[in-house]
N, C-alpha and C. Protein backbone atom coordinates (compact mmCIF):
# COMPACT_ATOMS: atom_id res chain seq x y z
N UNK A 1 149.76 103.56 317.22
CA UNK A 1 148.44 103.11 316.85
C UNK A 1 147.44 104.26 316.80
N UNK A 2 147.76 105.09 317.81
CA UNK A 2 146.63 106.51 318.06
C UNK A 2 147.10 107.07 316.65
N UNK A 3 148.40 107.31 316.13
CA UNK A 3 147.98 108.07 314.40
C UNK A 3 147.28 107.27 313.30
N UNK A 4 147.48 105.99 313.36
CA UNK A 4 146.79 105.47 312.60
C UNK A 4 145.23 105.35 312.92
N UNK A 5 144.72 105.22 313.88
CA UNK A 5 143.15 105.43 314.14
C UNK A 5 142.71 106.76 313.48
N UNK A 6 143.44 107.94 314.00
CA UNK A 6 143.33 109.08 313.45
C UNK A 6 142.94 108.92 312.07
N UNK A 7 144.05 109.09 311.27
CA UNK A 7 144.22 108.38 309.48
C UNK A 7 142.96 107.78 309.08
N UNK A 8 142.82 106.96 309.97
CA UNK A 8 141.06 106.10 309.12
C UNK A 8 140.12 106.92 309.37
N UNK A 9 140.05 107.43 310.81
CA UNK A 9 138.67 108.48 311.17
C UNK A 9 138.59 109.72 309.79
N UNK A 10 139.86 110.00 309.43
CA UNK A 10 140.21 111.40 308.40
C UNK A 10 139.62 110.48 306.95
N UNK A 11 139.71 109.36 306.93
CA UNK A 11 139.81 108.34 305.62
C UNK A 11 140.75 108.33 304.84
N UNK A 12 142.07 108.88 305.55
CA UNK A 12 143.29 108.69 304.85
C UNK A 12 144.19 107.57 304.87
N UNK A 13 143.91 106.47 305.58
CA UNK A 13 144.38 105.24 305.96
C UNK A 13 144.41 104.54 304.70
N UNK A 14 145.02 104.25 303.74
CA UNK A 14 145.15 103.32 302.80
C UNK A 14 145.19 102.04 303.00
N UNK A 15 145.72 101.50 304.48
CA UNK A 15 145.90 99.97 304.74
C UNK A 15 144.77 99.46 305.29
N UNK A 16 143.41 100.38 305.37
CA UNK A 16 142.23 99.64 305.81
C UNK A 16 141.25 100.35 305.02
N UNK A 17 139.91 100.11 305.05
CA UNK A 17 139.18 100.58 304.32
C UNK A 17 138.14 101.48 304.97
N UNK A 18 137.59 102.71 304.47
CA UNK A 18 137.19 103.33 304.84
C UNK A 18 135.46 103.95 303.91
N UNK A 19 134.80 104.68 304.81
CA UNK A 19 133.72 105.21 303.62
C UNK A 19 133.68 106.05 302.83
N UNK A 20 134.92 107.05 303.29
CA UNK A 20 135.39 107.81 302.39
C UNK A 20 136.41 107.38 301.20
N UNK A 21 137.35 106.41 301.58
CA UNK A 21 137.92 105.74 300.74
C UNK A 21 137.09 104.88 299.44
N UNK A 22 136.05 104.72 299.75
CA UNK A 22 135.41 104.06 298.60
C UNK A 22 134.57 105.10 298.01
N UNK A 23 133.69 106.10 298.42
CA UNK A 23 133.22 107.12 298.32
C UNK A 23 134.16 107.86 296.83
N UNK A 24 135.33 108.35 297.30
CA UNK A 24 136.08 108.92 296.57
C UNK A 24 136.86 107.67 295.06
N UNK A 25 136.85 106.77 295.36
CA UNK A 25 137.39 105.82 294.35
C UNK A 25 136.21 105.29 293.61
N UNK A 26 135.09 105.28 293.75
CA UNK A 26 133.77 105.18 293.53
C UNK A 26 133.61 106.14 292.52
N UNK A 27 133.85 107.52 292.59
CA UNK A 27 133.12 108.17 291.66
C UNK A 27 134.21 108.98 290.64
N UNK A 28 133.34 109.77 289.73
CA UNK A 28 134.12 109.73 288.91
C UNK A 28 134.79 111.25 289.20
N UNK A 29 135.99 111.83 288.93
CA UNK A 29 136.16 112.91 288.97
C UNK A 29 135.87 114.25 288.36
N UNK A 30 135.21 115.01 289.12
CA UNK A 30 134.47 116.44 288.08
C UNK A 30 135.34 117.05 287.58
N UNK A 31 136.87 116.99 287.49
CA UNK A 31 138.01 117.57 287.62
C UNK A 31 138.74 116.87 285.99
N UNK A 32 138.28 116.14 285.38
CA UNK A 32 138.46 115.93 284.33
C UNK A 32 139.35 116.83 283.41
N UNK A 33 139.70 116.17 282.75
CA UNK A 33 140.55 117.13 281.30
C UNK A 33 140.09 117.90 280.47
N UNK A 34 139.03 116.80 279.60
CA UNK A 34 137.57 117.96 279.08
C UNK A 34 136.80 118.83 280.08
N UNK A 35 136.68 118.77 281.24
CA UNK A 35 136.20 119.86 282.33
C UNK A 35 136.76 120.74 281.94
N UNK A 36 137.77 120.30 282.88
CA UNK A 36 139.20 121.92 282.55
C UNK A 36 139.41 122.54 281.03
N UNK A 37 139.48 121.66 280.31
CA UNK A 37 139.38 122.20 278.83
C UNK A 37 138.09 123.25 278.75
N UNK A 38 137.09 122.47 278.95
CA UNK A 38 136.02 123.76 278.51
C UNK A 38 135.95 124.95 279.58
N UNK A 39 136.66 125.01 280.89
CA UNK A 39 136.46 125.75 282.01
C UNK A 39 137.59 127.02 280.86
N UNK A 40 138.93 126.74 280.47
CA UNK A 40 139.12 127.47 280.31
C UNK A 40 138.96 128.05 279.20
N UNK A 41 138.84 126.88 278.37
CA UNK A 41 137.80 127.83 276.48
C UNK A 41 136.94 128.62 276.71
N UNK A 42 135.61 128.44 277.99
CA UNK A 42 134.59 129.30 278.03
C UNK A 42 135.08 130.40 278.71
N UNK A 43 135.92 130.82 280.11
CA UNK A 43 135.49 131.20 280.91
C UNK A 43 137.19 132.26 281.24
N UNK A 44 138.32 132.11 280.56
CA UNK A 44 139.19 132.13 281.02
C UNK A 44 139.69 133.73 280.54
N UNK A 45 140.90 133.81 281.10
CA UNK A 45 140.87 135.75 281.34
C UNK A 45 142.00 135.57 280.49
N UNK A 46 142.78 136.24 280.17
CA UNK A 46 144.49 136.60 279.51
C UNK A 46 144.56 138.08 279.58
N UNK A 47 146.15 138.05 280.43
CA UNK A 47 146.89 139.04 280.38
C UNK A 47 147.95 138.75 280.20
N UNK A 48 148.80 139.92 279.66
CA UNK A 48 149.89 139.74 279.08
C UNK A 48 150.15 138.12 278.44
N UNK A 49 149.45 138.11 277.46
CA UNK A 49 149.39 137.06 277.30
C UNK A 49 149.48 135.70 277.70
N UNK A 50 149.09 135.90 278.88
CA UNK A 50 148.76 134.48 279.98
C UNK A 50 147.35 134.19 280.16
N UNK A 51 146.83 132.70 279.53
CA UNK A 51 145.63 132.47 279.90
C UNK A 51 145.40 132.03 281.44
N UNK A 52 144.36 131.84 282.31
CA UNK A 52 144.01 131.64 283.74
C UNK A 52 142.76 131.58 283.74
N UNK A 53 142.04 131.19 284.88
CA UNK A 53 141.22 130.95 284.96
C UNK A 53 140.09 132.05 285.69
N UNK A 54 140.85 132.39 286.76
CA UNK A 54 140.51 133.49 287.11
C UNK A 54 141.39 134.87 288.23
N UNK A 55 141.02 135.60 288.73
CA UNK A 55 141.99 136.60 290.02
C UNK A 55 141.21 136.69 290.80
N UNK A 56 142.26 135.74 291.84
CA UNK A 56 142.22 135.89 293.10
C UNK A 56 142.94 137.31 294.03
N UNK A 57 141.76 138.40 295.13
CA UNK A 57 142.68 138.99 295.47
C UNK A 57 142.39 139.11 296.68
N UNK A 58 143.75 139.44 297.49
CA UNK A 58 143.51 139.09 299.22
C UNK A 58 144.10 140.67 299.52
N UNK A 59 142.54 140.97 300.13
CA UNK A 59 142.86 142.63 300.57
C UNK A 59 142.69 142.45 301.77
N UNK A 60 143.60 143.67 302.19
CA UNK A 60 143.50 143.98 303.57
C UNK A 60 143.28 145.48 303.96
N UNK A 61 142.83 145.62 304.86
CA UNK A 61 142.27 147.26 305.39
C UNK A 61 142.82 147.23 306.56
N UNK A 62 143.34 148.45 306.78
CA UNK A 62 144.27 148.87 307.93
C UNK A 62 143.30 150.26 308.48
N UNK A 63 143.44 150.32 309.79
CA UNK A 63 142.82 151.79 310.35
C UNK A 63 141.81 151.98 309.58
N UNK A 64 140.63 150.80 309.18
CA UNK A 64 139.39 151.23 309.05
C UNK A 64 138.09 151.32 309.86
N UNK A 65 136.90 151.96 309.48
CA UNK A 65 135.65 152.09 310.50
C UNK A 65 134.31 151.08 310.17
N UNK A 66 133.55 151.24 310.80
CA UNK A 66 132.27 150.25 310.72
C UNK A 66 132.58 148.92 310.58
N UNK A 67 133.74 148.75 311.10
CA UNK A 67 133.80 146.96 310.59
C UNK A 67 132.56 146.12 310.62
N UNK A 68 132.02 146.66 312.13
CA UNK A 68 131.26 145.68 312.96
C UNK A 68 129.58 145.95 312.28
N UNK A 69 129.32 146.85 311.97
CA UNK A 69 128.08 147.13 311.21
C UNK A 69 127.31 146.44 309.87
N UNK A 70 126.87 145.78 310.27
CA UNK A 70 126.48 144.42 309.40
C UNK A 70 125.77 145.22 308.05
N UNK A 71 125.01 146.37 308.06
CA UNK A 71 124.55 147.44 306.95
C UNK A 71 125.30 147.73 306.43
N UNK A 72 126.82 148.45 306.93
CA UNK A 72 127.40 149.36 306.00
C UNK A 72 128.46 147.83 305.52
N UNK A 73 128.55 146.83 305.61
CA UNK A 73 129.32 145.89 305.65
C UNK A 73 128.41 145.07 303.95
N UNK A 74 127.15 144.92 304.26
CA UNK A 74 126.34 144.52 303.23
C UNK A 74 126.51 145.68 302.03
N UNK A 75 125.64 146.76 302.23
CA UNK A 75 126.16 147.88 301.28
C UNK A 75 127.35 147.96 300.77
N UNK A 76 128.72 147.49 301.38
CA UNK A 76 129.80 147.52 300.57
C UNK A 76 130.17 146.56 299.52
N UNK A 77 129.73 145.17 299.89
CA UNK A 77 129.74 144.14 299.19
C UNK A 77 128.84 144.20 298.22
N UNK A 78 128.10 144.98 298.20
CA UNK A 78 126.67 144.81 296.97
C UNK A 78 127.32 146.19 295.98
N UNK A 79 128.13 146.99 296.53
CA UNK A 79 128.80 147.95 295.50
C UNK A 79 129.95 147.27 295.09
N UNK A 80 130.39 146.43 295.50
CA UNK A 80 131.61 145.72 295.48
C UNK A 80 131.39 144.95 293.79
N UNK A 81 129.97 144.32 294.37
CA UNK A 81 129.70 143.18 292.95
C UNK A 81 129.18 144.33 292.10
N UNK A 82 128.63 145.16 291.86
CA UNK A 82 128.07 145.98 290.90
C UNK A 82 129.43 146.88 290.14
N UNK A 83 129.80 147.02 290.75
CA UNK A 83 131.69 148.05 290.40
C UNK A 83 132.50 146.77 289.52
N UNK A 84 132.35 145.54 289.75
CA UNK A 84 133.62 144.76 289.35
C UNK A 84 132.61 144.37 288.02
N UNK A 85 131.04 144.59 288.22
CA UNK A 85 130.28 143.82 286.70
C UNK A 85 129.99 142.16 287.18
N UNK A 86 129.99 141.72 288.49
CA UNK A 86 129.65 140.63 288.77
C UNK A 86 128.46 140.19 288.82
N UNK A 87 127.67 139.08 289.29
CA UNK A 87 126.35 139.14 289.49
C UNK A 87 126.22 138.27 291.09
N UNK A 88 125.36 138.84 291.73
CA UNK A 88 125.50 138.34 293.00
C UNK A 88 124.11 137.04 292.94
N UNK A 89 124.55 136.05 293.59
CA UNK A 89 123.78 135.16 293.59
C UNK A 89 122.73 135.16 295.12
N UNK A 90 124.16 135.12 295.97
CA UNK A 90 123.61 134.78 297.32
C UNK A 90 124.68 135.49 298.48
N UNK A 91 124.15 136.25 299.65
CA UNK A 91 125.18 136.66 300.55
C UNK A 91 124.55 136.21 301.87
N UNK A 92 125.85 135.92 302.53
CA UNK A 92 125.26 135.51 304.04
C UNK A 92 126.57 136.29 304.65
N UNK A 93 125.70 137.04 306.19
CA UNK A 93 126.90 137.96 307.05
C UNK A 93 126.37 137.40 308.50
N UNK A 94 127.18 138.09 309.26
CA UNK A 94 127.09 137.23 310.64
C UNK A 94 127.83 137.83 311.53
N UNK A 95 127.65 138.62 312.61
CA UNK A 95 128.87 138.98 313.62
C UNK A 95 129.29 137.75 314.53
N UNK A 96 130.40 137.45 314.69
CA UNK A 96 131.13 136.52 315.18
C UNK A 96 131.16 136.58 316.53
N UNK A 97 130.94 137.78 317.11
CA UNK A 97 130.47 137.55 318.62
C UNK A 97 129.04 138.81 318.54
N UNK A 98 128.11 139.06 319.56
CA UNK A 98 127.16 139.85 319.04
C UNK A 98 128.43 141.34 319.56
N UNK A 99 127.75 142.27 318.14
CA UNK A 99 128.24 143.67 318.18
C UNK A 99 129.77 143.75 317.81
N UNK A 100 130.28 142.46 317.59
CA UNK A 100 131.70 142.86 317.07
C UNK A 100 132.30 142.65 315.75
N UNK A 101 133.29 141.56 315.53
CA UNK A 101 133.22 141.75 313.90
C UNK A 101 132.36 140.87 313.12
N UNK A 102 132.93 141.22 311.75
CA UNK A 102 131.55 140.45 310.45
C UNK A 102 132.48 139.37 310.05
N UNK A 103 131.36 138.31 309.80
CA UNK A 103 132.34 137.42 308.47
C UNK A 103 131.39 136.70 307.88
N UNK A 104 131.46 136.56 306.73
CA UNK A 104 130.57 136.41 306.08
C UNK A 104 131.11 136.54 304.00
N UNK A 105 129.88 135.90 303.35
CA UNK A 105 130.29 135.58 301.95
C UNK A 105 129.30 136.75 301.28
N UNK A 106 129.75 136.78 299.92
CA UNK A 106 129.09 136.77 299.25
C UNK A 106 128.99 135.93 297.61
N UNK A 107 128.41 135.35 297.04
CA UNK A 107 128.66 134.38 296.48
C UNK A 107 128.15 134.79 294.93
N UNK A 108 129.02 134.86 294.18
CA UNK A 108 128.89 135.03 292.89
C UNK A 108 128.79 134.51 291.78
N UNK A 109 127.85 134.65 290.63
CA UNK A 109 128.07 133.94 289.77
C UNK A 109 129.70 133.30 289.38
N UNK A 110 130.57 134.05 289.20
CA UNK A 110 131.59 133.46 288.88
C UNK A 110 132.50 133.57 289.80
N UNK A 111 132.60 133.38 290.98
CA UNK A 111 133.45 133.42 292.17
C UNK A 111 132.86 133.94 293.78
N UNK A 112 133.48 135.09 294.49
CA UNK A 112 133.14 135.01 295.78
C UNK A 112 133.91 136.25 296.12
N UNK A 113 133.08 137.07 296.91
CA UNK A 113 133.93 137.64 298.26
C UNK A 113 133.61 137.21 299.34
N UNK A 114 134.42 137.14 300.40
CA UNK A 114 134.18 136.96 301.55
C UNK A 114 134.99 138.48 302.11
N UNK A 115 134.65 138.25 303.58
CA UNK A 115 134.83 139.12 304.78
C UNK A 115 134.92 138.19 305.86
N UNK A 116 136.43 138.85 307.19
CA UNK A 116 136.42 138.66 308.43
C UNK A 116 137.19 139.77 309.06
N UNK A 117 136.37 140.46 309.82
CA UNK A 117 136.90 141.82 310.39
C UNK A 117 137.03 141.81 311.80
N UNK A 118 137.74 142.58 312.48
CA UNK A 118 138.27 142.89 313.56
C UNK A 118 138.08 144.28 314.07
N UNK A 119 136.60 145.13 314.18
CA UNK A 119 136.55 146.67 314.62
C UNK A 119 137.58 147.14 315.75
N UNK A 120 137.72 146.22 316.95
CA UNK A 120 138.83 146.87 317.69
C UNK A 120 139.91 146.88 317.10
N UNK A 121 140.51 146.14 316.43
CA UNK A 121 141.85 146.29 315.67
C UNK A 121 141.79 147.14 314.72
N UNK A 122 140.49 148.11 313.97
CA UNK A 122 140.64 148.60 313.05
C UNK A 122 140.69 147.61 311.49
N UNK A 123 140.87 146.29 311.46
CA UNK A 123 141.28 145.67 310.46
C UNK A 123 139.75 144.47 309.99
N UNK A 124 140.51 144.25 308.03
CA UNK A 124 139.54 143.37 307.94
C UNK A 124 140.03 142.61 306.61
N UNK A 125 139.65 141.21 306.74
CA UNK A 125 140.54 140.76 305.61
C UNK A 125 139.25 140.51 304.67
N UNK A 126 139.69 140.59 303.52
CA UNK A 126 138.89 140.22 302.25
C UNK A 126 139.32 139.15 301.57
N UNK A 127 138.48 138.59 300.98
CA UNK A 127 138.92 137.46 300.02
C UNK A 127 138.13 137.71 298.90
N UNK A 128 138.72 138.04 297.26
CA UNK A 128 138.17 137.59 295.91
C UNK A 128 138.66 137.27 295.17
N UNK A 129 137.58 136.47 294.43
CA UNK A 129 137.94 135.51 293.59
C UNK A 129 136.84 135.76 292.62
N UNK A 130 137.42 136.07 291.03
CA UNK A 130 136.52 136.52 290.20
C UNK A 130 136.96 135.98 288.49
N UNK A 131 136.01 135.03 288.07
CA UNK A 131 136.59 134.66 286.49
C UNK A 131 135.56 135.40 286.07
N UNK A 132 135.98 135.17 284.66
CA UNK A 132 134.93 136.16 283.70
C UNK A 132 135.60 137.11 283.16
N UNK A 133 134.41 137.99 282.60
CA UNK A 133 134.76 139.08 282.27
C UNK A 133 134.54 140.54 282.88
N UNK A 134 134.86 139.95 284.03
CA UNK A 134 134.61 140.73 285.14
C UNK A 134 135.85 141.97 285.55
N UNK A 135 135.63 142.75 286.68
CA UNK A 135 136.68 143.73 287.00
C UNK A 135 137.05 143.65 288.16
N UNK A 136 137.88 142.77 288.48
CA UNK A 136 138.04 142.57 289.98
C UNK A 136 138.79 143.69 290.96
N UNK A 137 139.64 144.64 290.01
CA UNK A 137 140.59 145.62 291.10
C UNK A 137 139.65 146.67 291.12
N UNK A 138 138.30 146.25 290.50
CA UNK A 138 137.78 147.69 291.37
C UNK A 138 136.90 147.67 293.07
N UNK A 139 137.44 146.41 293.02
CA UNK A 139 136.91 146.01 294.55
C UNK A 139 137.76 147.30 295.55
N UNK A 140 138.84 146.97 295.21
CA UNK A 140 139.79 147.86 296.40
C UNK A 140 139.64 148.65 297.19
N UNK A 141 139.33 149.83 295.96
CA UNK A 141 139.19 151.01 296.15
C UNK A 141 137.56 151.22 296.72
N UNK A 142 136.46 150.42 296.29
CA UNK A 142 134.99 150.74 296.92
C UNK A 142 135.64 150.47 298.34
N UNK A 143 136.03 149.30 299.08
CA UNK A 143 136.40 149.15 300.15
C UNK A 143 137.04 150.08 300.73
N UNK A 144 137.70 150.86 300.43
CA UNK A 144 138.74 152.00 300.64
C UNK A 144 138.00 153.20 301.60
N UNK A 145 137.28 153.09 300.56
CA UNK A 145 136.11 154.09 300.75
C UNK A 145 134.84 153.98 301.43
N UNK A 146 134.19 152.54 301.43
CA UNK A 146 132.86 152.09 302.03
C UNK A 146 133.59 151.79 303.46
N UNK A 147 134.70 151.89 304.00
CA UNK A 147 135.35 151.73 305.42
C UNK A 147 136.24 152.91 306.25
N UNK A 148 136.63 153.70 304.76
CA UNK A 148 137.35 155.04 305.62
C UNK A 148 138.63 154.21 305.75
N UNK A 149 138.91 153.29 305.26
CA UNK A 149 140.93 152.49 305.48
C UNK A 149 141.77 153.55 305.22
N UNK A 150 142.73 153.69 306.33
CA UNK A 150 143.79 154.34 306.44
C UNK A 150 144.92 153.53 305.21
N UNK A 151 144.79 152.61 305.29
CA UNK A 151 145.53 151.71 304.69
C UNK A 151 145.28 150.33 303.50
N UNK A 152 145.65 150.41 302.35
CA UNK A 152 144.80 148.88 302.08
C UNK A 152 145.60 148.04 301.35
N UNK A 153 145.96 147.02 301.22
CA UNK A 153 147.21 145.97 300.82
C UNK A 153 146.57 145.10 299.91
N UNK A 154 146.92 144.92 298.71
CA UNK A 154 146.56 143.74 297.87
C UNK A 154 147.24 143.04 297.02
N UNK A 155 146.88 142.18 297.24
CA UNK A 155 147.73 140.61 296.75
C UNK A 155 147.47 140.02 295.74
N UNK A 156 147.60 140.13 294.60
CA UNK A 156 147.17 139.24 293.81
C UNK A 156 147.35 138.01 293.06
N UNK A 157 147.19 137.05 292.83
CA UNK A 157 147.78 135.42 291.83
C UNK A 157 146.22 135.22 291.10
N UNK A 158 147.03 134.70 289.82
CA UNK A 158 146.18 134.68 289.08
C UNK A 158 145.99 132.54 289.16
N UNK A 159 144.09 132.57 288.92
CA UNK A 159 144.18 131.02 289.41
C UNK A 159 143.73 130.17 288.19
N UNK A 160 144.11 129.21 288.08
CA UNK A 160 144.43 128.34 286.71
C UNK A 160 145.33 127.69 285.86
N UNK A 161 146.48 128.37 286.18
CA UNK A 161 147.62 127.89 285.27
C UNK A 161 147.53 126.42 284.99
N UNK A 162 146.93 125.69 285.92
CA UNK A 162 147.55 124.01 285.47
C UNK A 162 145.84 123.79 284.46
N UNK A 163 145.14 124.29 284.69
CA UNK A 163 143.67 124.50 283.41
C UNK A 163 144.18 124.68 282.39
N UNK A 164 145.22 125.41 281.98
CA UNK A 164 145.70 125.81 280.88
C UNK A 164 146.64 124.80 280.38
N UNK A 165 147.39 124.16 280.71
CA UNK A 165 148.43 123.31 280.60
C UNK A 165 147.54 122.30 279.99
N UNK A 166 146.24 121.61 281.14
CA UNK A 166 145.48 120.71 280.46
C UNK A 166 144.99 120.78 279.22
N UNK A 167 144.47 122.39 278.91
CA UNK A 167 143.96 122.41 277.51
C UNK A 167 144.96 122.55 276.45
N UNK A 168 145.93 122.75 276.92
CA UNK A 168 146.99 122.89 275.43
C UNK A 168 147.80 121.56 275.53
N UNK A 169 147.87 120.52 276.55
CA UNK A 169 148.24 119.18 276.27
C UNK A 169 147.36 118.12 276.22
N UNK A 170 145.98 118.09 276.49
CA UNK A 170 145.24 117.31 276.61
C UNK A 170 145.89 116.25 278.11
N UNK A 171 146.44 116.71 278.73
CA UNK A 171 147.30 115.48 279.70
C UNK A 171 146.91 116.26 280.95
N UNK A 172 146.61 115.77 282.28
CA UNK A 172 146.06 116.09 283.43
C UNK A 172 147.45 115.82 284.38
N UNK A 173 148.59 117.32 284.18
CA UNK A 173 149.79 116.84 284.22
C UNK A 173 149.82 118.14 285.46
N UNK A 174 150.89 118.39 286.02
CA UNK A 174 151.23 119.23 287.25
C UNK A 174 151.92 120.20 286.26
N UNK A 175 151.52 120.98 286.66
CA UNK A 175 152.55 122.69 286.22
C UNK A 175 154.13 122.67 287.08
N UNK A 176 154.92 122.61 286.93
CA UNK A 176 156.56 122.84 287.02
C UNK A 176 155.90 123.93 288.71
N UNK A 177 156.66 124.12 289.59
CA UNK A 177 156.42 124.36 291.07
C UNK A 177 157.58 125.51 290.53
N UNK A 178 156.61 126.52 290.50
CA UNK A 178 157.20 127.96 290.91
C UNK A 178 157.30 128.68 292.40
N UNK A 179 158.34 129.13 292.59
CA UNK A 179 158.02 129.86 293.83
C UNK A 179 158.75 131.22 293.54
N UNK A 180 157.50 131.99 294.10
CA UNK A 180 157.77 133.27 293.83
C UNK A 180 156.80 134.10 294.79
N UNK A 181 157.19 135.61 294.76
CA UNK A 181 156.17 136.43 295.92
C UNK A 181 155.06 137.13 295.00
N UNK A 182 154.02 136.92 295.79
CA UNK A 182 152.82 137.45 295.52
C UNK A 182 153.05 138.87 295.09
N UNK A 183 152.36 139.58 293.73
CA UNK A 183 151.94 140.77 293.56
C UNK A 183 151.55 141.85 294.53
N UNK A 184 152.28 142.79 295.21
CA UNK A 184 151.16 143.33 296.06
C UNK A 184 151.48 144.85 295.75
N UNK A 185 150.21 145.53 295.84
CA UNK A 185 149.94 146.88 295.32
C UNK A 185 149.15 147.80 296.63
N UNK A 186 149.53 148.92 296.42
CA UNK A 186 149.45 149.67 297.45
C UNK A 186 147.94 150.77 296.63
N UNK A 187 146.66 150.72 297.21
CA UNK A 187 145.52 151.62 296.31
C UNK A 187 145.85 153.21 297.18
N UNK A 188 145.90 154.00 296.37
CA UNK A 188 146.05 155.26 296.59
C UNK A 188 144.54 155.68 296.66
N UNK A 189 144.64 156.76 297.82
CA UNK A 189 143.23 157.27 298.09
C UNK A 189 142.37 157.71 296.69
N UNK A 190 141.46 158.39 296.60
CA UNK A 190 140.77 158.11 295.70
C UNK A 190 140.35 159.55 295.85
């Protein structure tokens, strides 16, 4: 009985009714076919001849400095969006305990970096996500450099594929379940 109480508190309970359950069946979905259709007519990238929506990339910094410095942490992210051709909307940073690491967004017209760092460990993870006609691998390397990383790891998947499927079938259908390993590239000092 305790998982099923759970289930309704979450509003995942189908055998009773909930406010989220009507909430969500109530409205209409923004996620539409014509959505996705125009998300990727307007907005969408191709390489090697693959359309997407946008690149996602998950960096990491090894044996780097200033993690914890909320200035040189801002300054990197604001070279970050100016290097890739982004436009920054809004950033919020924050040390997670006082004087130690950052985490924090920055929020872009067409996507996002974030930050969560670790100065005693030397380490700090990044998150971007960039559509457009934007330049997202030149994030890397500013980081490389705006931290002094001994080391920096990046991951990349490109995000959209089932956007694309919608617009060339008109059908709001699942993409075939690939599994495969992430892209990852090693940035050489600079």
């Amino acid at each position: 009985m305790a998982f099923n109480d759970t289930l309704f508190q979450l509003g995942m309970d189908l055998t009773r009714s909930s406010t989220t359950q009507k909430e969500d069946l109530g409205t209409p979905s923004s996620c539409s076919p014509v959505v996705r259709t125009e998300l990727v007519q307007s907005n969408s990238n191709e390489r090697d001849g693959i359309k997407f929506a946008g690149t996602h990339l998950v960096i990491d910094l090894f044996g780097a400095k200033n993690l914890g410095d909320l200035d040189i942490v801002e300054r990197a992210l604001r070279a970050c969006v100016e290097a890739s051709g982004a436009t920054l909307l809004h950033s919020h940073l924050h040390h997670t305990v006082p004087g130690m690491g950052v985490s924090g967004v920055a929020v872009l017209r067409d996507g996002h970096i974030s930050i969560h760092s670790w100065p005693d460990a030397e380490y700090a993870a990044f998150d971007v996500f960039l559509g457009g006609s934007v330049r997202p691998h030149m994030i890397a390397s500013i980081l490389r450099r705006a931290f002094e990383a001994r080391d920096v790891v990046v991951k990349e998947h490109k995000r959209g594929d089932e956007a694309v499927l919608v617009a060339r079938t008109g059908m709001a259908k699942r993409a075939p379940v690939r599994l495969s390993r992430p892209q990852k590239a090693r940035v050489q000092a600079a």
